[in-house]
Protein backbone atom coordinates (compact mmCIF):
# COMPACT_ATOMS: atom_id res chain seq x y z
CA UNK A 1 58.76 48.66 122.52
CA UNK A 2 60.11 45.64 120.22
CA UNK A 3 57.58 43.24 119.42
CA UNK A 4 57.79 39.26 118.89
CA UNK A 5 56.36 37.53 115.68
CA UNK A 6 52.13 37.33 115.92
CA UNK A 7 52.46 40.73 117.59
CA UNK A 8 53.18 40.29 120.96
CA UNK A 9 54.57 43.24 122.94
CA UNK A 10 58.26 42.26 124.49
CA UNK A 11 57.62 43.74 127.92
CA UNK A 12 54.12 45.67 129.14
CA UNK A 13 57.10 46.92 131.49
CA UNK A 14 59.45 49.81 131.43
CA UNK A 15 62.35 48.04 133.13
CA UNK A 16 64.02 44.82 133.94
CA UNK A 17 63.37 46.05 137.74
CA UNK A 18 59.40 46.46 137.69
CA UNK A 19 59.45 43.36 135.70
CA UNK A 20 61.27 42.09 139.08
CA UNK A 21 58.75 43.61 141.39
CA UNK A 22 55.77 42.67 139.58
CA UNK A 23 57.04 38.85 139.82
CA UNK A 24 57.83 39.32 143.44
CA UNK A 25 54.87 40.76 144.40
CA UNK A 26 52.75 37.73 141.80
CA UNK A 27 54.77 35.20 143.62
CA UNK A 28 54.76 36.11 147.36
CA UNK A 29 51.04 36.20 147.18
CA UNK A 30 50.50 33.13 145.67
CA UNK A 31 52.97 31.58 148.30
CA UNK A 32 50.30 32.61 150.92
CA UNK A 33 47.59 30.58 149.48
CA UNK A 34 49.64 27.63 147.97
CA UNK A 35 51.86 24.96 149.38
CA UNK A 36 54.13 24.65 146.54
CA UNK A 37 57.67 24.63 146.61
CA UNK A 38 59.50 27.46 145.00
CA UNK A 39 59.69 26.42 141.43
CA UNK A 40 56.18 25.50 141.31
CA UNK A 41 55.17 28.92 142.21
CA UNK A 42 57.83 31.05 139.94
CA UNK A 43 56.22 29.19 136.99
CA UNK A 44 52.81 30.16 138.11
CA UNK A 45 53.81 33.79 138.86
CA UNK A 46 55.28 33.99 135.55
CA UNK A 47 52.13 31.84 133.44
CA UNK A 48 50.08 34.78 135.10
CA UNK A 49 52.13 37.40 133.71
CA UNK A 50 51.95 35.93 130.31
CA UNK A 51 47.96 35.49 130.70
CA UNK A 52 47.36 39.18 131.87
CA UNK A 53 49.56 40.06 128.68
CA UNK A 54 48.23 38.16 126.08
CA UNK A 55 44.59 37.60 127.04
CA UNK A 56 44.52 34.04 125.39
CA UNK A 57 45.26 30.61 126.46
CA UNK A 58 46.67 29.56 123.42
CA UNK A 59 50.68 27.76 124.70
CA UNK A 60 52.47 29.54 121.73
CA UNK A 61 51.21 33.19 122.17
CA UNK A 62 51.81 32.45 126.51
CA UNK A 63 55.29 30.71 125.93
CA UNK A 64 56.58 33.74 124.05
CA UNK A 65 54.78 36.21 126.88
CA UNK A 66 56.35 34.68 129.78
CA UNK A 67 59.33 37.12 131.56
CA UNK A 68 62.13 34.96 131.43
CA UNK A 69 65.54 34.46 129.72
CA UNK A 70 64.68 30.53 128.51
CA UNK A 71 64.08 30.17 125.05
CA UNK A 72 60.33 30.41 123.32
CA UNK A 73 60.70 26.47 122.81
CA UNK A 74 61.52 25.78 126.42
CA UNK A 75 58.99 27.71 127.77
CA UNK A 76 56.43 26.08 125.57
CA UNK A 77 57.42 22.44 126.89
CA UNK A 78 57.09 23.77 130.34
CA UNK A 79 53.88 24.59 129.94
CA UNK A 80 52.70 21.36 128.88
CA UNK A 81 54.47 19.88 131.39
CA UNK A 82 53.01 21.83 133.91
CA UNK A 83 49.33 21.11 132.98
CA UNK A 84 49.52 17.56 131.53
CA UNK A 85 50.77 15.99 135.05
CA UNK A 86 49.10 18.29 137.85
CA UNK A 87 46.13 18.36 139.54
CA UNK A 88 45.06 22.16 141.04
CA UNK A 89 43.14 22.17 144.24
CA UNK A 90 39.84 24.61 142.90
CA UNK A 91 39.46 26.11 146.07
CA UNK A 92 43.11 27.01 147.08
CA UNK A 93 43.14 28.26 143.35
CA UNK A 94 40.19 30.45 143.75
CA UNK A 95 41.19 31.66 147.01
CA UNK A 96 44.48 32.78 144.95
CA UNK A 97 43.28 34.20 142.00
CA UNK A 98 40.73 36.36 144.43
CA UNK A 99 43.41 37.46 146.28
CA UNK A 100 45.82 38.51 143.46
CA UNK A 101 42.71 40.92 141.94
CA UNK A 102 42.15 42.70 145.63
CA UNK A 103 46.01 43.32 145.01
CA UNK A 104 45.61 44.65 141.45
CA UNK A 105 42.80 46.94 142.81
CA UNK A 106 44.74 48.27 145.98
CA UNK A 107 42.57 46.09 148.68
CA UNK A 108 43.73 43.63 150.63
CA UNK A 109 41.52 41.03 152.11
């Protein structure tokens, strides 16, 4: 496993393809709960995967978490973009988040 600067695993995964399924199944499930449009809800799926990893909220340690082929930098900008100009509905996010741990614990509700 290769390992970024501050010590952050590359990949939790073992391939590029359960990296794949992991975001499909992240994203498909928010997409039930949330009326966002597709780009909205990629960049969600993938902050997730980054939070799960890293267990912090610091930007820097989630921007080099997130699975994705944009650079460190990039990713860092999107994530202040992303919660500098938008407002989450607490219930619809609540409603998600529950949702996405009956999945990571085999129930579905």
């Amino acid at each position: 496993m290769q390992v970024l600067r501050r010590g952050l695993p590359r990949s939790i995964y073992s391939t590029e393809e359960a990296i794949m399924d992991e975001i499909t199944l992240i994203h498909q499930t928010l997409h039930q709960h949330f009326g966002w449009h597709g780009a909205r809800l990629r960049f969600l799926t993938l902050f997730l995967i980054a939070l799960f990893r890293v267990r912090t909220v610091n930007f820097s340690d989630l921007s080099l978490a997130m699975p994705s082929n944009a650079k460190a930098d990039s990713r860092y900008k999107r994530l202040q973009r992303f919660f500098s100009g938008f407002e989450l509905d607490y219930g619809d996010w609540a409603k998600g988040m529950m949702n996405l741990m009956a999945m990571a614990t085999g129930q579905r509700g």
